[in-house]
Every structure is written in C-alpha cells, then in structure tokens.
Protein backbone atom coordinates (compact mmCIF):
# COMPACT_ATOMS: atom_id res chain seq x y z
CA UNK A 1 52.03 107.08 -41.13
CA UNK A 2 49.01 105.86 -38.46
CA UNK A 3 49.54 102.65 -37.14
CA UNK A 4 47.13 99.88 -38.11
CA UNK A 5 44.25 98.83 -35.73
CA UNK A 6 44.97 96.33 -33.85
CA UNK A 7 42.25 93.27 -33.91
CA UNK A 8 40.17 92.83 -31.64
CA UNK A 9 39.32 89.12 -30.58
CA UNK A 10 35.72 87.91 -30.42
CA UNK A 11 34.38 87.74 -27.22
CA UNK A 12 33.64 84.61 -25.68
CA UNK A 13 30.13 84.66 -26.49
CA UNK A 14 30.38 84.78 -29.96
CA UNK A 15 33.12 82.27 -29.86
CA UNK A 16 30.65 79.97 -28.18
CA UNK A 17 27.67 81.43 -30.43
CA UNK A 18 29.92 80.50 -33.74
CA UNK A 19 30.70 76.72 -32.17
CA UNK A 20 26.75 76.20 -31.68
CA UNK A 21 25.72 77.58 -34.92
CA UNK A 22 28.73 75.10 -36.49
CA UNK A 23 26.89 71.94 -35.06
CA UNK A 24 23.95 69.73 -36.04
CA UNK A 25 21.55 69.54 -32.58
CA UNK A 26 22.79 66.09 -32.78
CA UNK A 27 26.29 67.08 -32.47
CA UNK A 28 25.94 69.76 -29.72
CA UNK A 29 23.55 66.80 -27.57
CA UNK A 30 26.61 64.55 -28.27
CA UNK A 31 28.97 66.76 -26.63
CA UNK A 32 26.90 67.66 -23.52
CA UNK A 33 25.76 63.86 -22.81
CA UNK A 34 29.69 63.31 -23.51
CA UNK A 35 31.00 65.71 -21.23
CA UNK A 36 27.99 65.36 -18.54
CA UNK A 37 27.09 61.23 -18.48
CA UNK A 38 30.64 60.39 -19.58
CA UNK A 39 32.55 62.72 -16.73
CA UNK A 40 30.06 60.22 -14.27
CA UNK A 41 30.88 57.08 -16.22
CA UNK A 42 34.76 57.55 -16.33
CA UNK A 43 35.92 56.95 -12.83
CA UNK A 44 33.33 54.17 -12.18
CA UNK A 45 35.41 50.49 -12.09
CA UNK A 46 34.59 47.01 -12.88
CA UNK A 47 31.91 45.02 -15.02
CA UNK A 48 29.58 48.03 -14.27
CA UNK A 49 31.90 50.42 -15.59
CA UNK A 50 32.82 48.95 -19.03
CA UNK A 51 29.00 48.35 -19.63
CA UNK A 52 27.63 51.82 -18.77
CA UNK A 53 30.42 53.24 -21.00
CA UNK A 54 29.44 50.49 -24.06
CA UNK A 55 25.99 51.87 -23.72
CA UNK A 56 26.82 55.23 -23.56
CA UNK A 57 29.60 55.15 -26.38
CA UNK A 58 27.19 53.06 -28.40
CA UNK A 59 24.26 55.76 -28.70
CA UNK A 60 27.18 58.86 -29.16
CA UNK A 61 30.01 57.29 -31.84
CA UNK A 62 29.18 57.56 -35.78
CA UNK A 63 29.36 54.22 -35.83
CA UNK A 64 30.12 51.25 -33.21
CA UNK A 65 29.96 47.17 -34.64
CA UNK A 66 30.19 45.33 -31.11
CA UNK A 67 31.60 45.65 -28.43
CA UNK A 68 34.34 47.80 -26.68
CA UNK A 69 36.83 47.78 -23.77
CA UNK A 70 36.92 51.70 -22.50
CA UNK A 71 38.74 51.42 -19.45
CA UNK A 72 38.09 54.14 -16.60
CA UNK A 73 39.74 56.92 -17.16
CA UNK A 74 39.57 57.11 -20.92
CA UNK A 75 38.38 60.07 -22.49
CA UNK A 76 36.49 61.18 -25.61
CA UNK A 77 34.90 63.86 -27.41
CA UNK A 78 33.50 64.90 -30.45
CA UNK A 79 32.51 61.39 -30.53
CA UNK A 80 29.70 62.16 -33.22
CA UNK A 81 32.61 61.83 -35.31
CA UNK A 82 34.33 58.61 -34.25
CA UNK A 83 33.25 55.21 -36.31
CA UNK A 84 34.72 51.92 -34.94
CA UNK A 85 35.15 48.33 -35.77
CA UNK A 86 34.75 45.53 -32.57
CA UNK A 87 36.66 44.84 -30.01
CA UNK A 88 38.18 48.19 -29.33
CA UNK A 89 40.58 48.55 -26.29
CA UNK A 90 40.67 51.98 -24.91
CA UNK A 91 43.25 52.18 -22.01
CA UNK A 92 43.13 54.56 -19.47
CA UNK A 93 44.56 57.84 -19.56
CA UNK A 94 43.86 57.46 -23.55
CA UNK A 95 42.05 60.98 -25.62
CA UNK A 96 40.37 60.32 -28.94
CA UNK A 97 39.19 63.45 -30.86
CA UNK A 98 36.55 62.22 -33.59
CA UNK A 99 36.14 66.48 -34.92
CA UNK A 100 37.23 65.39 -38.63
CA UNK A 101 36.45 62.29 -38.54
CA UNK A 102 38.31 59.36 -37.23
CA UNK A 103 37.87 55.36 -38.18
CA UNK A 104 39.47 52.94 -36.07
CA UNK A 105 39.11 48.89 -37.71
CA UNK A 106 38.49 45.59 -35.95
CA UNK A 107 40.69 44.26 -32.87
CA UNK A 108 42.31 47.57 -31.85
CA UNK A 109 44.22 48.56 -28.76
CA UNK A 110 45.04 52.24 -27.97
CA UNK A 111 47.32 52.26 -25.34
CA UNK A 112 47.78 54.42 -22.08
CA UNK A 113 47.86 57.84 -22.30
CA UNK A 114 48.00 57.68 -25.60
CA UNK A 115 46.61 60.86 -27.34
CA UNK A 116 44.21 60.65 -31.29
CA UNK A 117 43.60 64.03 -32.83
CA UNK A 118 41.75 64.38 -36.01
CA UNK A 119 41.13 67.52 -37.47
CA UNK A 120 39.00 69.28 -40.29
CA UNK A 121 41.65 70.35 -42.48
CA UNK A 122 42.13 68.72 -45.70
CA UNK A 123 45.65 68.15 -46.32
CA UNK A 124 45.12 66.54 -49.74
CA UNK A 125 44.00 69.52 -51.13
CA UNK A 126 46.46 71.73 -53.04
CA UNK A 127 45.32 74.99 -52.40
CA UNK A 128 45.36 74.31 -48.43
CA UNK A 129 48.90 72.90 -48.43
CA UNK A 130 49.85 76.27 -49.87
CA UNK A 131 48.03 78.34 -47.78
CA UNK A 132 49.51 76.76 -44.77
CA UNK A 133 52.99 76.01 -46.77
CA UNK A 134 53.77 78.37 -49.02
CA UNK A 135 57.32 77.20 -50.04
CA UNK A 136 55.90 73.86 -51.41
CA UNK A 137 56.39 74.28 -55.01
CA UNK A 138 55.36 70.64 -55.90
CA UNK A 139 51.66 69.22 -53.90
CA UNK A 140 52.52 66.00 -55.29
CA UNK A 141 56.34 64.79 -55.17
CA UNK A 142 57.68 61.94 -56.86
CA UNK A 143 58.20 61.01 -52.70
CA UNK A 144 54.89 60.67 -52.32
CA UNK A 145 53.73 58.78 -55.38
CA UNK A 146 56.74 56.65 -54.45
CA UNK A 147 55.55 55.82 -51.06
CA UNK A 148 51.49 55.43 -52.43
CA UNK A 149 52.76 53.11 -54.59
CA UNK A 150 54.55 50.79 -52.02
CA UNK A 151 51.88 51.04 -49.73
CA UNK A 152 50.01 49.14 -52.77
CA UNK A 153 52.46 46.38 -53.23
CA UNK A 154 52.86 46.15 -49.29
CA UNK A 155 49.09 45.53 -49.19
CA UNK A 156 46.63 43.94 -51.66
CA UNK A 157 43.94 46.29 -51.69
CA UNK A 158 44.63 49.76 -50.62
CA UNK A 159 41.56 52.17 -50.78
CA UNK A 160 42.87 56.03 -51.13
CA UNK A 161 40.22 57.85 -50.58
CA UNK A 162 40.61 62.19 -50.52
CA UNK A 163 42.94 62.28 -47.05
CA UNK A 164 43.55 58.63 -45.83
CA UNK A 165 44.57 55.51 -46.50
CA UNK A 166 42.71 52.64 -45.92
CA UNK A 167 45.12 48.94 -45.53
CA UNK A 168 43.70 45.94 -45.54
CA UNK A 169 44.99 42.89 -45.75
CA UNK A 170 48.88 43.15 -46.22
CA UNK A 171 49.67 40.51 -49.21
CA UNK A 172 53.72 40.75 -49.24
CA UNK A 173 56.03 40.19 -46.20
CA UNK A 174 57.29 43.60 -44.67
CA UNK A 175 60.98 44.04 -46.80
CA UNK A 176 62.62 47.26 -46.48
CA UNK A 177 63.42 47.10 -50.02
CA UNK A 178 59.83 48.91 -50.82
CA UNK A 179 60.93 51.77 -49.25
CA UNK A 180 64.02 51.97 -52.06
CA UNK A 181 61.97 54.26 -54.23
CA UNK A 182 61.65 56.72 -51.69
CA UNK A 183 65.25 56.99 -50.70
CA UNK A 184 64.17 56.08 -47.05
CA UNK A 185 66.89 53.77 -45.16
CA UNK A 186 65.54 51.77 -42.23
C-alpha cells in the first residue's frame, strides 16, 4: 500500500499573500500605522505619551467615545476591530486583539499584563461546535439555557446577540441562589 503524500505547507509568501488579500486597505493601513507609529508611541512617558497614543488610537479603533488612558507599554493590534466606550484604562504590559471583534463599555480598567484575545470563530453556531467538538451531542444544554436565563434575572436588560452577551445595568443583588439551576456551587 503507498504511503500518502505528505502536505506540503504554504510558503511564506502565500501565507502573507492570503493575509493581504483577507483585509480591507483600511485594515492592512491599520496594522502598519499600528505596528510602525504605535512601536514609536509605546515607550514614550508622560502627558505627551498618553496624548500621542489618544490620537493615534482614536483614528485606528472601530470605534472610540472619549478619551483613554493607554499607558506606555500597552500593546494593540488589529485595532480596526476594537470599539470602546470612555475612559478606558490600558495598563502597561496589557495585549488587546480586536481580529473578531472586541467591545469594551464605559469606565474600564484592563490591568497589567493582562492579555484580550478575540477571535473569528463563531462559537454559537452549531455546525462549528461540532466540527471542533465532535462528542457534543446537545449545542444547546439545559446548562446553558439555565445560565442565559439567570444572567436575565441578574440583570434587567440583557441583549444576546449571535456570540455575546451584552449586561447592562444589573437590577437584582448578586445571590448565589441564581446559579441553583445550573447545579453550580460557589
């Protein structure tokens, strides 16, 4: 019986080739001023420093309402993807990866060295969690309806979009007894 071929992987070229033709030219200018201007802006301290990196993090996130704290040696990419309320703190030694898309709300600290990953993958969708899992039987436990539905009495208005959750404004006091229906003890 012959032996199957062995793959060959792409070369680096047409890795890099496939990662260009992936982004919009306002994606891959994102990325360059990010690594270039923002490699310059990191290290610099001070006043100075949390200005130049406002302005530059201003003209590369998704979305930015007022102003933010990145202290030096903070460091982003992807940032194309990142959309943020005001007053972000970004401490130093911190990584935020906006690829898939990542939404951070009003008065929020990320502490040092303190590492944000968002990917593309779309864990809400069936066919992916069984690709990737193929021993799931059930997508949708009764766990997970149980815990969606405490995360609704926990908070007044809870938005569920396709992969995330979106909290705002917690209505009851934090009691452990919401997380009976899961069969979680604290």
């Amino acid at each position: 019986m012959p032996t199957p071929p062995i793959p060959v992987p792409p070369s680096v070229w047409t890795q890099i080739r496939r990662l260009v033709r992936s982004l919009t030219p306002r994606q891959l200018a994102t990325l360059v001023l990010e690594d270039w201007i923002g490699a310059v802006f990191r290290s610099i301290p001070g006043f100075t420093g949390f200005t130049l990196r406002y302005l530059l993090y201003r003209a590369l996130f998704a979305h930015l309402d007022g102003f933010c704290f990145i202290y030096p040696g903070a460091r982003m990419t992807h940032t194309y993807g990142i959309r943020c309320g005001r007053n972000l703190h970004l401490n130093g030694g911190a990584f935020l990866d906006g690829r898939g898309g990542l939404t951070l709300g009003t008065n929020v600290l990320i502490g040092p060295n303190a590492v944000i990953l968002s990917s593309q993958h779309h864990w809400s969708d069936p066919s992916y969690l069984r690709m990737v899992f193929p021993a799931i039987a059930d997508t949708d436990p009764p766990e997970k309806r149980a815990f969606e539905a405490a995360l609704r009495r926990a908070f007044g208005r809870v938005v569920h979009a396709s992969r995330t959750f979106e909290l705002r404004g917690r209505t009851g006091s934090a009691s452990d007894a919401l997380c009976d229906e899961i069969g979680v003890s604290p």
